[in-house]
N, C-alpha and C. Protein backbone atom coordinates (compact mmCIF):
# COMPACT_ATOMS: atom_id res chain seq x y z
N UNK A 1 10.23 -9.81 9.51
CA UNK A 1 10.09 -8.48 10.06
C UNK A 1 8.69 -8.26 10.62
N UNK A 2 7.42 -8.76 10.34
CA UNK A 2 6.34 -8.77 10.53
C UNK A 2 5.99 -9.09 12.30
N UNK A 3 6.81 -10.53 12.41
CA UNK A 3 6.40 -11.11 13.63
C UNK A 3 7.44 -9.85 14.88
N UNK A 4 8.48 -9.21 14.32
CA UNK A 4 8.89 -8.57 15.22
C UNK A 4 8.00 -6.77 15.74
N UNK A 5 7.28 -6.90 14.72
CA UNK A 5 6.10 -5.56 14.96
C UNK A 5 5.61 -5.90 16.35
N UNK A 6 4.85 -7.16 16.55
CA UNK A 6 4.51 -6.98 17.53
C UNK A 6 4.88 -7.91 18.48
N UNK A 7 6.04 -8.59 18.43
CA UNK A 7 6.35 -9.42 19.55
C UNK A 7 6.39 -8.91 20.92
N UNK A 8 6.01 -7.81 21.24
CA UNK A 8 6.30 -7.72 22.79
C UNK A 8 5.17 -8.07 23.60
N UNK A 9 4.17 -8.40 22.34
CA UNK A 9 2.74 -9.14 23.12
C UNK A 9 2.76 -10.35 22.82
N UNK A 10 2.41 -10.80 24.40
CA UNK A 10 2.20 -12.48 24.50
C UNK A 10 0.69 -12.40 24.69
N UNK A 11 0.81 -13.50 23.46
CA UNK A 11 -0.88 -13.77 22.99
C UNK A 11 -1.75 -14.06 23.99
N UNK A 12 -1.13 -14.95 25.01
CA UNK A 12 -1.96 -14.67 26.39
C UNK A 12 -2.27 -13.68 27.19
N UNK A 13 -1.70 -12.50 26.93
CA UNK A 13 -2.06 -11.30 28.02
C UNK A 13 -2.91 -10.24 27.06
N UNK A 14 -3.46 -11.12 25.66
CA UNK A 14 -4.30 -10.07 25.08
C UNK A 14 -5.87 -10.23 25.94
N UNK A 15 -6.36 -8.93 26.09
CA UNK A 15 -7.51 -8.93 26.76
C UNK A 15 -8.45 -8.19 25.70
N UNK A 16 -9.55 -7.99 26.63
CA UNK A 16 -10.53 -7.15 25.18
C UNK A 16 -10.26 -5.89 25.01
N UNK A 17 -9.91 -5.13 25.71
CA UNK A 17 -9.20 -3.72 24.91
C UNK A 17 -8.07 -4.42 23.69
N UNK A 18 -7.41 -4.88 24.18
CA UNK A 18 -6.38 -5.35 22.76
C UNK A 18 -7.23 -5.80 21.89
N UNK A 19 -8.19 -6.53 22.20
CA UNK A 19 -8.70 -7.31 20.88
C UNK A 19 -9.66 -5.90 19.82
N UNK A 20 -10.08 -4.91 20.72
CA UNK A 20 -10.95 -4.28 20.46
C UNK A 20 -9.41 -3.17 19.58
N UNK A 21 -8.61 -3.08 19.98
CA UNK A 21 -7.44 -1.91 19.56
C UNK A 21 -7.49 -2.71 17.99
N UNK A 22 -7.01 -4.35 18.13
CA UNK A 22 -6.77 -4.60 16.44
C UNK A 22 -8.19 -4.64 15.69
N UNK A 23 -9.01 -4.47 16.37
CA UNK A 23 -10.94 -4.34 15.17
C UNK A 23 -10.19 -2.87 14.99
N UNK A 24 -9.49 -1.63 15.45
CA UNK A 24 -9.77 -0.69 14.80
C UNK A 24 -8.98 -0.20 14.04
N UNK A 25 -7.54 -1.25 14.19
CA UNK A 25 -6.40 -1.18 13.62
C UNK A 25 -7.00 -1.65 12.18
N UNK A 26 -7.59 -2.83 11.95
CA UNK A 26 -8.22 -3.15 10.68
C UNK A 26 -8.70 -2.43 10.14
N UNK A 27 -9.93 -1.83 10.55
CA UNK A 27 -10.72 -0.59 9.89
C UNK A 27 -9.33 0.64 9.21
N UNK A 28 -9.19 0.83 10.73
CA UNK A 28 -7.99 1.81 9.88
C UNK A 28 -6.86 1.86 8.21
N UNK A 29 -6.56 0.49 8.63
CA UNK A 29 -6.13 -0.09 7.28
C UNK A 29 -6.76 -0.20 6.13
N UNK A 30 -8.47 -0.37 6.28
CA UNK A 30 -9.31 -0.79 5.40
C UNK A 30 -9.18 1.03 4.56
N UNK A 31 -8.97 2.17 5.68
CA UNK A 31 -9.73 2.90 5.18
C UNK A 31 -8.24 3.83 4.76
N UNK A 32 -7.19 3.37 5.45
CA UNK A 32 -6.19 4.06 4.12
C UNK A 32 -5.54 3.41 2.49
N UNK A 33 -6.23 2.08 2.81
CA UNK A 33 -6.56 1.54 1.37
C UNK A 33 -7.46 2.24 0.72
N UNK A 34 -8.59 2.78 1.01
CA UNK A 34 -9.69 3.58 -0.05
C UNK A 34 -9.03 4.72 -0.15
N UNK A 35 -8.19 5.07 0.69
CA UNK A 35 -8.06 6.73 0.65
C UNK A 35 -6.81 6.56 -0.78
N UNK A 36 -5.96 5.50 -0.60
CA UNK A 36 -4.80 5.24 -1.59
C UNK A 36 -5.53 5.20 -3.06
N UNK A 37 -6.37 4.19 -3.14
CA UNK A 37 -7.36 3.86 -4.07
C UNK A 37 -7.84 5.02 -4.90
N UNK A 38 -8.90 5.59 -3.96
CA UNK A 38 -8.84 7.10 -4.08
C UNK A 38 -8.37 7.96 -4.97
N UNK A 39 -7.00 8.23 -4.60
CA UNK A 39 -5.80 9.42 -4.79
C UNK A 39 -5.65 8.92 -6.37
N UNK A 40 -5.13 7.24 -6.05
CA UNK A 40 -4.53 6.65 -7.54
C UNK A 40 -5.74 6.70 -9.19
N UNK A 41 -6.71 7.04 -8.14
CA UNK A 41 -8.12 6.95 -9.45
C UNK A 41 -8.43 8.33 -9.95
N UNK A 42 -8.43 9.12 -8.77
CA UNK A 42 -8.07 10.84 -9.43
C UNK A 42 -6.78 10.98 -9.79
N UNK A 43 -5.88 10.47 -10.03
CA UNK A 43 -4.87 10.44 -10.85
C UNK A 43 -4.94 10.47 -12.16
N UNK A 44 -5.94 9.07 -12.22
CA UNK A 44 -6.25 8.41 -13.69
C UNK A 44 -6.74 9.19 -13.83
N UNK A 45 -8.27 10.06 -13.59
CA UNK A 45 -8.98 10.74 -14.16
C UNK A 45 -8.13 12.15 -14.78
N UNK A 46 -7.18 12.54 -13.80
CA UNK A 46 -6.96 13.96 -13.99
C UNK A 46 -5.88 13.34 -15.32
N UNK A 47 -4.84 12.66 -15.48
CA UNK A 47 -4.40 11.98 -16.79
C UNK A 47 -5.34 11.71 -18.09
N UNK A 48 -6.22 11.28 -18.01
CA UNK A 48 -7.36 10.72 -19.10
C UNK A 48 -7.95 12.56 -19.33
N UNK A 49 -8.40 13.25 -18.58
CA UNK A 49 -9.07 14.46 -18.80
C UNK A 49 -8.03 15.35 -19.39
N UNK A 50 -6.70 15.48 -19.07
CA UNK A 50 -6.00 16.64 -19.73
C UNK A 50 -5.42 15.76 -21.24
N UNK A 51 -5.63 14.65 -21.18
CA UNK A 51 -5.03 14.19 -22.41
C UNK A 51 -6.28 14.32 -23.51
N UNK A 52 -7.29 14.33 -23.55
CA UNK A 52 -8.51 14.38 -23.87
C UNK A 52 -8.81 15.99 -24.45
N UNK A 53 -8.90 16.70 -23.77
CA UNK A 53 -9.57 18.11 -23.19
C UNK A 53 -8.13 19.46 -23.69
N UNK A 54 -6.89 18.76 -23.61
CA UNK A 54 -5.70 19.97 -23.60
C UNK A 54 -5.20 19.05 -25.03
N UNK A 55 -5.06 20.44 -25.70
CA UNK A 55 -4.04 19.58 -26.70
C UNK A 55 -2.61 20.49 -26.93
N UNK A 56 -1.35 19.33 -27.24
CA UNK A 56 -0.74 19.55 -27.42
C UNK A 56 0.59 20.24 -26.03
N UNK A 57 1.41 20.35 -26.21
CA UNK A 57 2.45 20.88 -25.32
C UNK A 57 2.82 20.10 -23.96
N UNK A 58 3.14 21.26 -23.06
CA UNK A 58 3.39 20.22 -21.75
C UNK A 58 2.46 19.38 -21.11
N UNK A 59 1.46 20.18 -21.56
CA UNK A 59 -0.07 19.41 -21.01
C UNK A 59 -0.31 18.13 -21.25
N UNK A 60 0.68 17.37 -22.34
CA UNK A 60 0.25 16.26 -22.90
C UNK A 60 1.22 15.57 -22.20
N UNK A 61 2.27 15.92 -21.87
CA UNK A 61 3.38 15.61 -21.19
C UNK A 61 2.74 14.99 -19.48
N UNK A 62 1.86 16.36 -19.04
CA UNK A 62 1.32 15.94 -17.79
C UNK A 62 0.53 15.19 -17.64
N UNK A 63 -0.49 14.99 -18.46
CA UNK A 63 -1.39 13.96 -18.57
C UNK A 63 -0.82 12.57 -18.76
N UNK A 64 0.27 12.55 -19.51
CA UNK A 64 0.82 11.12 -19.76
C UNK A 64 1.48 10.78 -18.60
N UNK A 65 2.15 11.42 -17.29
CA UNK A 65 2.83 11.70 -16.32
C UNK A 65 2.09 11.20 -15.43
N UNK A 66 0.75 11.51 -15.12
CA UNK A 66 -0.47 11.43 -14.33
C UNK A 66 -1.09 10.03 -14.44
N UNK A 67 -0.96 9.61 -15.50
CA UNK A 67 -0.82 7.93 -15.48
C UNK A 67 -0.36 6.81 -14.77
N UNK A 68 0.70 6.77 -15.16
CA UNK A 68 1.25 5.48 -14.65
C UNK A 68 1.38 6.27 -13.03
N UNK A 69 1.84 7.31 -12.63
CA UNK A 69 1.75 7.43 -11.20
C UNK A 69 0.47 7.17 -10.65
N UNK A 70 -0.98 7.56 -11.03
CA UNK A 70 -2.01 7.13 -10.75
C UNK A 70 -2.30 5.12 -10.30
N UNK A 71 -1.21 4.31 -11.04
CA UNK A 71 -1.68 3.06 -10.91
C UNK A 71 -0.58 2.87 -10.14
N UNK A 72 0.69 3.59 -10.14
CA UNK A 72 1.45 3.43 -8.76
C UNK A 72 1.08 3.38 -7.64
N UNK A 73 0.44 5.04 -7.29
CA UNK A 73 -0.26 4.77 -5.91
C UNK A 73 -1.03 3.76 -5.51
N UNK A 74 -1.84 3.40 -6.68
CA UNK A 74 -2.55 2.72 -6.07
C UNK A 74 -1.90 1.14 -5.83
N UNK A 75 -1.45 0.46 -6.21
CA UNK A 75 -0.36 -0.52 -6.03
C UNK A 75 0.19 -0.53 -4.97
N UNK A 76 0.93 0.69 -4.70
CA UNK A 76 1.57 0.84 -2.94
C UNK A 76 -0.06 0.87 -2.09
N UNK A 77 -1.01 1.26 -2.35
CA UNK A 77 -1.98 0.85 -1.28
C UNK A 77 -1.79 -0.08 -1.18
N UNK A 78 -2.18 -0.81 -2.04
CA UNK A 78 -2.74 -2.21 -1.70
C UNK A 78 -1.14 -3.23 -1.52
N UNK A 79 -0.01 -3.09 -2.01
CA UNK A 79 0.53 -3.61 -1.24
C UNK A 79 1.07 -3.03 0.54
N UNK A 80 0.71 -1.78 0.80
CA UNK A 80 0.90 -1.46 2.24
C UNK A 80 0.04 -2.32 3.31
N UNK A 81 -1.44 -2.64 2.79
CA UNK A 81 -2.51 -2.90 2.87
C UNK A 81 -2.29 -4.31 3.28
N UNK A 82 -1.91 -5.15 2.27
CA UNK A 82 -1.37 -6.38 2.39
C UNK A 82 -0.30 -6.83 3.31
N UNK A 83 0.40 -6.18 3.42
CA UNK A 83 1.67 -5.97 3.95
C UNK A 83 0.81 -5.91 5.77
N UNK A 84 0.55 -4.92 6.15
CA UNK A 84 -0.11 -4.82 7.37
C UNK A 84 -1.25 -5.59 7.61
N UNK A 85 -2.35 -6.24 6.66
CA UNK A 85 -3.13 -7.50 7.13
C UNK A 85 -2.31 -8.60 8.08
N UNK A 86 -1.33 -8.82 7.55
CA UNK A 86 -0.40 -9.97 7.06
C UNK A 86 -0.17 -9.59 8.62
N UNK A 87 0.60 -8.35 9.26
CA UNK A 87 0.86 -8.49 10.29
C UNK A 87 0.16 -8.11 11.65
N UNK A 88 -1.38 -7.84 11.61
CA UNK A 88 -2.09 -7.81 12.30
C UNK A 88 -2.86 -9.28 12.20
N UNK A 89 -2.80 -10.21 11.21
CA UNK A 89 -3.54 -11.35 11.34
C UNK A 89 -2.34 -12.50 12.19
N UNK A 90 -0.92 -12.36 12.29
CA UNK A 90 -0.40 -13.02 12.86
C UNK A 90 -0.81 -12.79 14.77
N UNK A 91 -0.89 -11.48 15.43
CA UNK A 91 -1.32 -11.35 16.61
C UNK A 91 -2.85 -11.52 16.86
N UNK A 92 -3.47 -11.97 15.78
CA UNK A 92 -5.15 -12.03 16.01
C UNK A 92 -4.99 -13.71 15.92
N UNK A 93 -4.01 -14.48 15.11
CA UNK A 93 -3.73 -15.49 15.12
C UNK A 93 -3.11 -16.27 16.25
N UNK A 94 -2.50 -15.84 17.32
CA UNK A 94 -1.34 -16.16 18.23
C UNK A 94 -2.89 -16.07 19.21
N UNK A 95 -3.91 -15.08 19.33
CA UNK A 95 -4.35 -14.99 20.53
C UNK A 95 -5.74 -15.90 20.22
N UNK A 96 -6.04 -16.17 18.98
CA UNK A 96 -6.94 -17.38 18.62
C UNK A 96 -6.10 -18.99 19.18
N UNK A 97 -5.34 -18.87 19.00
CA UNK A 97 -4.51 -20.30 19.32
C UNK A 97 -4.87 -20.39 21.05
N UNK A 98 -4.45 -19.33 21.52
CA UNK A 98 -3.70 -19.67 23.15
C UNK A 98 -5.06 -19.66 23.73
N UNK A 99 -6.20 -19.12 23.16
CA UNK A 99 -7.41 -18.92 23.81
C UNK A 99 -8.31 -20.36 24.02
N UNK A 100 -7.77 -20.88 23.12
CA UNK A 100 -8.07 -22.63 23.26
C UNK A 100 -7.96 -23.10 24.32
């Protein structure tokens, strides 16, 4: 499924705007990995702080709740993350080859 993202480009007709579009496609990726990262770590915190700080009732309920979703998100970053390297390094790969 990867190679069909971007098959409608032939690695030979990448020029430097394309090359310059995937430098920002990367960044971009880089930076909704931190933002995922992020979210999943104020997760943890807001879990660790009400379990700590609130006692007793639903509160303990939410804090324990706030957990494991906290290391979820962050998991789907980094596999989204992975997932889209994977298919921006195959068209940075195709236009390294043909440029030979």
């Amino acid at each position: 499924m990867q190679e069909k993202l971007y098959a409608e480009f032939k690695s030979a007709s990448l020029i430097l705007r394309d090359h310059l579009a995937i430098d920002r496609t990367l960044l971009a990726n880089e930076r909704t990995l931190l933002a995922y990262l992020r979210s999943g770590v104020a997760m943890l915190m807001a879990g660790f702080t009400i379990l700590h700080f609130l006692d007793g009732g639903w509160f303990w309920l939410v804090g324990l709740f706030c957990l494991p979703v906290g290391i979820l998100v962050g998991g789907i970053g980094v596999w989204r993350f992975v997932r889209m390297n994977r298919a921006i390094s195959l068209v940075r790969n195709r236009s390294a080859v043909d440029d030979r």
